[in-house]
Every structure is written in C-alpha cells, then in structure tokens.
N, C-alpha and C. Protein backbone atom coordinates (compact mmCIF):
# COMPACT_ATOMS: atom_id res chain seq x y z
N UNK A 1 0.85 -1.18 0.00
CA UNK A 1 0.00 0.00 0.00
C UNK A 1 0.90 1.25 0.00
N UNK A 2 1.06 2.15 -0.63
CA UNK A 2 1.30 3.46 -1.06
C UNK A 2 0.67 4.73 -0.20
N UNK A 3 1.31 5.29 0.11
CA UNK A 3 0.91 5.93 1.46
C UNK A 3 1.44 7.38 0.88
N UNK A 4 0.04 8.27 0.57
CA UNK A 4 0.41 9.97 0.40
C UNK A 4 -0.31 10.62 1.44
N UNK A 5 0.70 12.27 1.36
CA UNK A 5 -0.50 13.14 1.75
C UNK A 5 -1.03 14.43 1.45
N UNK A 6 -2.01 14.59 2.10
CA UNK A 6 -3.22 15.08 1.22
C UNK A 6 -3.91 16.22 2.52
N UNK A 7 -3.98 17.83 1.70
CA UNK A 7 -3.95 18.78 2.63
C UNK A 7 -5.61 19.32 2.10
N UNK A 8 -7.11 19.21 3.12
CA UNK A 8 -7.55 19.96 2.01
C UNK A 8 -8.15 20.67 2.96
N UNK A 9 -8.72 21.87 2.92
CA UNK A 9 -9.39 23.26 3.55
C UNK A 9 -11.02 23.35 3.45
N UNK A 10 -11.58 22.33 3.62
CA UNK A 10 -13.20 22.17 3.71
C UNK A 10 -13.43 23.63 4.84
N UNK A 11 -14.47 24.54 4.25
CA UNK A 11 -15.06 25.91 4.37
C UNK A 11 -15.72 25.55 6.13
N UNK A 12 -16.75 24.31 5.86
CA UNK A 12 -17.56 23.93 6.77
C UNK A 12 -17.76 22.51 6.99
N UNK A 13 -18.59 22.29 8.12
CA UNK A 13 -18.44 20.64 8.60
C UNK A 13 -19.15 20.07 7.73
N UNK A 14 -20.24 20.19 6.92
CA UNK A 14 -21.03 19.69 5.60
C UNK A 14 -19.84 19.35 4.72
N UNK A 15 -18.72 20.18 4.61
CA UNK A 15 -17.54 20.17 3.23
C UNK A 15 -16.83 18.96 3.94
N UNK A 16 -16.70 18.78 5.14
CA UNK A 16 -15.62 17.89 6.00
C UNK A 16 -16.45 16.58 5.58
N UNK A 17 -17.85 16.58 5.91
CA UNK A 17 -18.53 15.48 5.96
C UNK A 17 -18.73 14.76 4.54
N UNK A 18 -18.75 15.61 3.49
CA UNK A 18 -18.64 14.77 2.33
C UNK A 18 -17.05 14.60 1.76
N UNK A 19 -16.15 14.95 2.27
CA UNK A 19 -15.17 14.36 2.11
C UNK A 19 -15.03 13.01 3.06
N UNK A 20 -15.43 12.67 3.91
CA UNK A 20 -15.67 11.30 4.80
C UNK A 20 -16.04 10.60 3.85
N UNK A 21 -17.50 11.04 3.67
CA UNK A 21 -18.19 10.03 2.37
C UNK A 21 -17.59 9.71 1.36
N UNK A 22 -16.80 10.38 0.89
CA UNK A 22 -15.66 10.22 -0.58
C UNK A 22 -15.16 9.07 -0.14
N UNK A 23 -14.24 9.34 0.78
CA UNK A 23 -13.00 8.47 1.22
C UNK A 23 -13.35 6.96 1.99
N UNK A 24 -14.61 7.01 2.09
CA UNK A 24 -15.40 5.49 3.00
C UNK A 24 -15.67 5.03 1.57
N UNK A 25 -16.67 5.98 0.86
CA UNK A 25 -17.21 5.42 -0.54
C UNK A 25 -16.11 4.53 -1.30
N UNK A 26 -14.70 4.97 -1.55
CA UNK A 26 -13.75 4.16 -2.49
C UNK A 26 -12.50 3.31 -1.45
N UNK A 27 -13.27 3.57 -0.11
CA UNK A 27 -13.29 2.41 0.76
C UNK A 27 -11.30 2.96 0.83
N UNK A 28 -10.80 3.96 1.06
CA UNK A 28 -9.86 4.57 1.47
C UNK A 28 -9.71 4.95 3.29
N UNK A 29 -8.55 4.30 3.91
CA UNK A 29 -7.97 4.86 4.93
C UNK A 29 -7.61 6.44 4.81
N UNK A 30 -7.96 6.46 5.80
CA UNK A 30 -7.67 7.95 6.24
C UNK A 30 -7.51 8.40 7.42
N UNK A 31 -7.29 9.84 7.76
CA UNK A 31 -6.67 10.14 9.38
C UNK A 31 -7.32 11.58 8.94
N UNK A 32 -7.61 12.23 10.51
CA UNK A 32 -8.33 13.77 10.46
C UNK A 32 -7.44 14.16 11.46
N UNK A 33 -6.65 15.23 11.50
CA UNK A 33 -5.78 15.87 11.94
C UNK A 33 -6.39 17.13 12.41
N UNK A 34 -6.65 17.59 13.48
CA UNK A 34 -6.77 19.02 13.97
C UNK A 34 -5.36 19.75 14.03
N UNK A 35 -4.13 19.55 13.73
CA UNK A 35 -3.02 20.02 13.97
C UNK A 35 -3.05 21.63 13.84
N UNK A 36 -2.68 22.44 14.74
CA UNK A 36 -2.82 24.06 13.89
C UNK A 36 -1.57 24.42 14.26
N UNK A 37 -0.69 24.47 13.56
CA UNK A 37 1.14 25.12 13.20
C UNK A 37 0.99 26.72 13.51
N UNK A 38 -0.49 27.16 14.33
CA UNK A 38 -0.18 28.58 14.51
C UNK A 38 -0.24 28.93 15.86
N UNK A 39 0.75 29.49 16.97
CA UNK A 39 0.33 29.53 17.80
C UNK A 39 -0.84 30.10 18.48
N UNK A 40 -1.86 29.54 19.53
CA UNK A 40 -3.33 30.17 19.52
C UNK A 40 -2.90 32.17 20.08
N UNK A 41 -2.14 31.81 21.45
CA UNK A 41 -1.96 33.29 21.88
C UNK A 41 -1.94 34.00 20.33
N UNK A 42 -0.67 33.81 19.39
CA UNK A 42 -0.78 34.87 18.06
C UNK A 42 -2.02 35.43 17.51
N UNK A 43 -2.80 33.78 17.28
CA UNK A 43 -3.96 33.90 16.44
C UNK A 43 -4.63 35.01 16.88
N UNK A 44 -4.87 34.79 18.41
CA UNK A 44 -5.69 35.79 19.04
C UNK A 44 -5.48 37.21 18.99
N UNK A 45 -4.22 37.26 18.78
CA UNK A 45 -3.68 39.12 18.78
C UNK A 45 -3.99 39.25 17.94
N UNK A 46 -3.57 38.74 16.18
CA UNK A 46 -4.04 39.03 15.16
C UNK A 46 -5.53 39.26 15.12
N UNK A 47 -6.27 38.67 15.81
CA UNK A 47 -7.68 38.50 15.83
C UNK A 47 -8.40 40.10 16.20
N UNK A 48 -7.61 40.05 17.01
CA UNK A 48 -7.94 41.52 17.91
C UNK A 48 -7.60 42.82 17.15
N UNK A 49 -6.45 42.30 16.35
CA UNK A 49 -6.13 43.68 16.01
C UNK A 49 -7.03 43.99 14.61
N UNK A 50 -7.64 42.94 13.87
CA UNK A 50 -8.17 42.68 12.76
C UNK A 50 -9.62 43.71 13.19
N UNK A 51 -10.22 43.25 14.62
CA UNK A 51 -11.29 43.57 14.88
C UNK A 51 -11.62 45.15 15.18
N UNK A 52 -9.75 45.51 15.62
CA UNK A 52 -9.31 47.06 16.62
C UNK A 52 -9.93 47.87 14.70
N UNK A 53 -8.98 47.29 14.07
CA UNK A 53 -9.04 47.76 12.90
C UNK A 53 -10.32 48.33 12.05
N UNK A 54 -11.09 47.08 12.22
CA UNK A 54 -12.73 47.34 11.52
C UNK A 54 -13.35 48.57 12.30
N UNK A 55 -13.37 48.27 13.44
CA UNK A 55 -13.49 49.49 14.84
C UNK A 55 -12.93 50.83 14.51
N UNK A 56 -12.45 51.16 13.58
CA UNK A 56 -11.29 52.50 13.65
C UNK A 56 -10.47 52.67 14.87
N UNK A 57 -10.00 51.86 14.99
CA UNK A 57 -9.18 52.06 16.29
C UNK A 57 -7.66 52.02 15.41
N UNK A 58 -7.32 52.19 14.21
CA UNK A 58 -6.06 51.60 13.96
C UNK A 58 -5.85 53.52 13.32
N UNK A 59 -4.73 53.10 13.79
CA UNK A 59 -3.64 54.69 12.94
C UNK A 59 -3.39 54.77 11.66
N UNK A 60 -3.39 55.39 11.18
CA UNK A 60 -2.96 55.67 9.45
C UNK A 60 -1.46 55.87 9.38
N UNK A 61 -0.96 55.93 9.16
CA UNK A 61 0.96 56.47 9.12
C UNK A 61 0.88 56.37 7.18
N UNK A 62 1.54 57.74 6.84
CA UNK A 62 2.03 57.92 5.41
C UNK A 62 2.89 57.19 5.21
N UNK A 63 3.95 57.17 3.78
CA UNK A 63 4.65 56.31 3.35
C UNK A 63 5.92 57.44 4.05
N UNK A 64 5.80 59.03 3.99
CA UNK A 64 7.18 59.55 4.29
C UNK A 64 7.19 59.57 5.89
N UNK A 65 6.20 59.83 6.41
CA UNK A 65 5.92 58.64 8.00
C UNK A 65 7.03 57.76 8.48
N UNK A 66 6.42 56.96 7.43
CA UNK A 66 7.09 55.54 7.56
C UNK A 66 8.42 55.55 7.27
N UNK A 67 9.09 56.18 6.42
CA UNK A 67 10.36 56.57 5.64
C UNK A 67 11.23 56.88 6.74
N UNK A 68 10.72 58.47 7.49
CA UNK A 68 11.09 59.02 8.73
C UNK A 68 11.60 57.84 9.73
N UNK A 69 11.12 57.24 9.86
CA UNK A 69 11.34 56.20 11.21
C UNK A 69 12.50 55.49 10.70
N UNK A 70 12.74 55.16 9.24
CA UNK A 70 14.04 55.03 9.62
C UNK A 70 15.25 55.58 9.34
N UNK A 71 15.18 56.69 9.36
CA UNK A 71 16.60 57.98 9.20
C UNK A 71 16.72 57.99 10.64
C-alpha cells in the first residue's frame, strides 16, 4: 500500500462530511488531523487587532511617516 498526503481546507463541517463520504465510498484509509502550526496566543492578537481595525481604532501612518522612522 502506497501511502500519500493530502492537505484539504473544507469551508464547513457539511464540506468535512462529504469528504468522509468520498474516502469510506472508495473504501480509502484515512486520518483527520486538527493540527494548527499557529500559535493560539498569536492567532488571538491578530484576531484583535483585525477587529481594533474594523473598529477604527487603527492609525494611518504615510509612506514619508514611515520613511522618517528610519533615518
């Protein structure tokens, strides 16, 4: 037996669930991995700041702003 792997990004648990059915249907082994390679604390800051953002809570800075900071 030949052993690959296989990465896929189902939207929702309906998308998860007919990929089950695929893989039972042609009678394929398989494994479901929750693994997340991101740390959660990060996720969460990003999360926050995504949200600070929609909020207007975030600063504007120009490009000669930005330039300034590093002279």
């Amino acid at each position: 037996m030949q052993t690959i792997n296989i990465t896929a990004y189902p939207e929702d648990t309906s998308q998860l669930e007919a990929l089950k059915v695929v893989m039972k249907a042609l009678k394929i082994k398989f494994e479901i991995s929750d693994d997340n390679p991101y740390n959660p604390e990060f996720v969460a800051k990003i999360e926050r700041s995504r949200k600070d953002y929609l909020e207007g809570k975030g600063t504007v800075v120009t490009l000669d702003e930005l330039n300034d900071l590093w002279k």
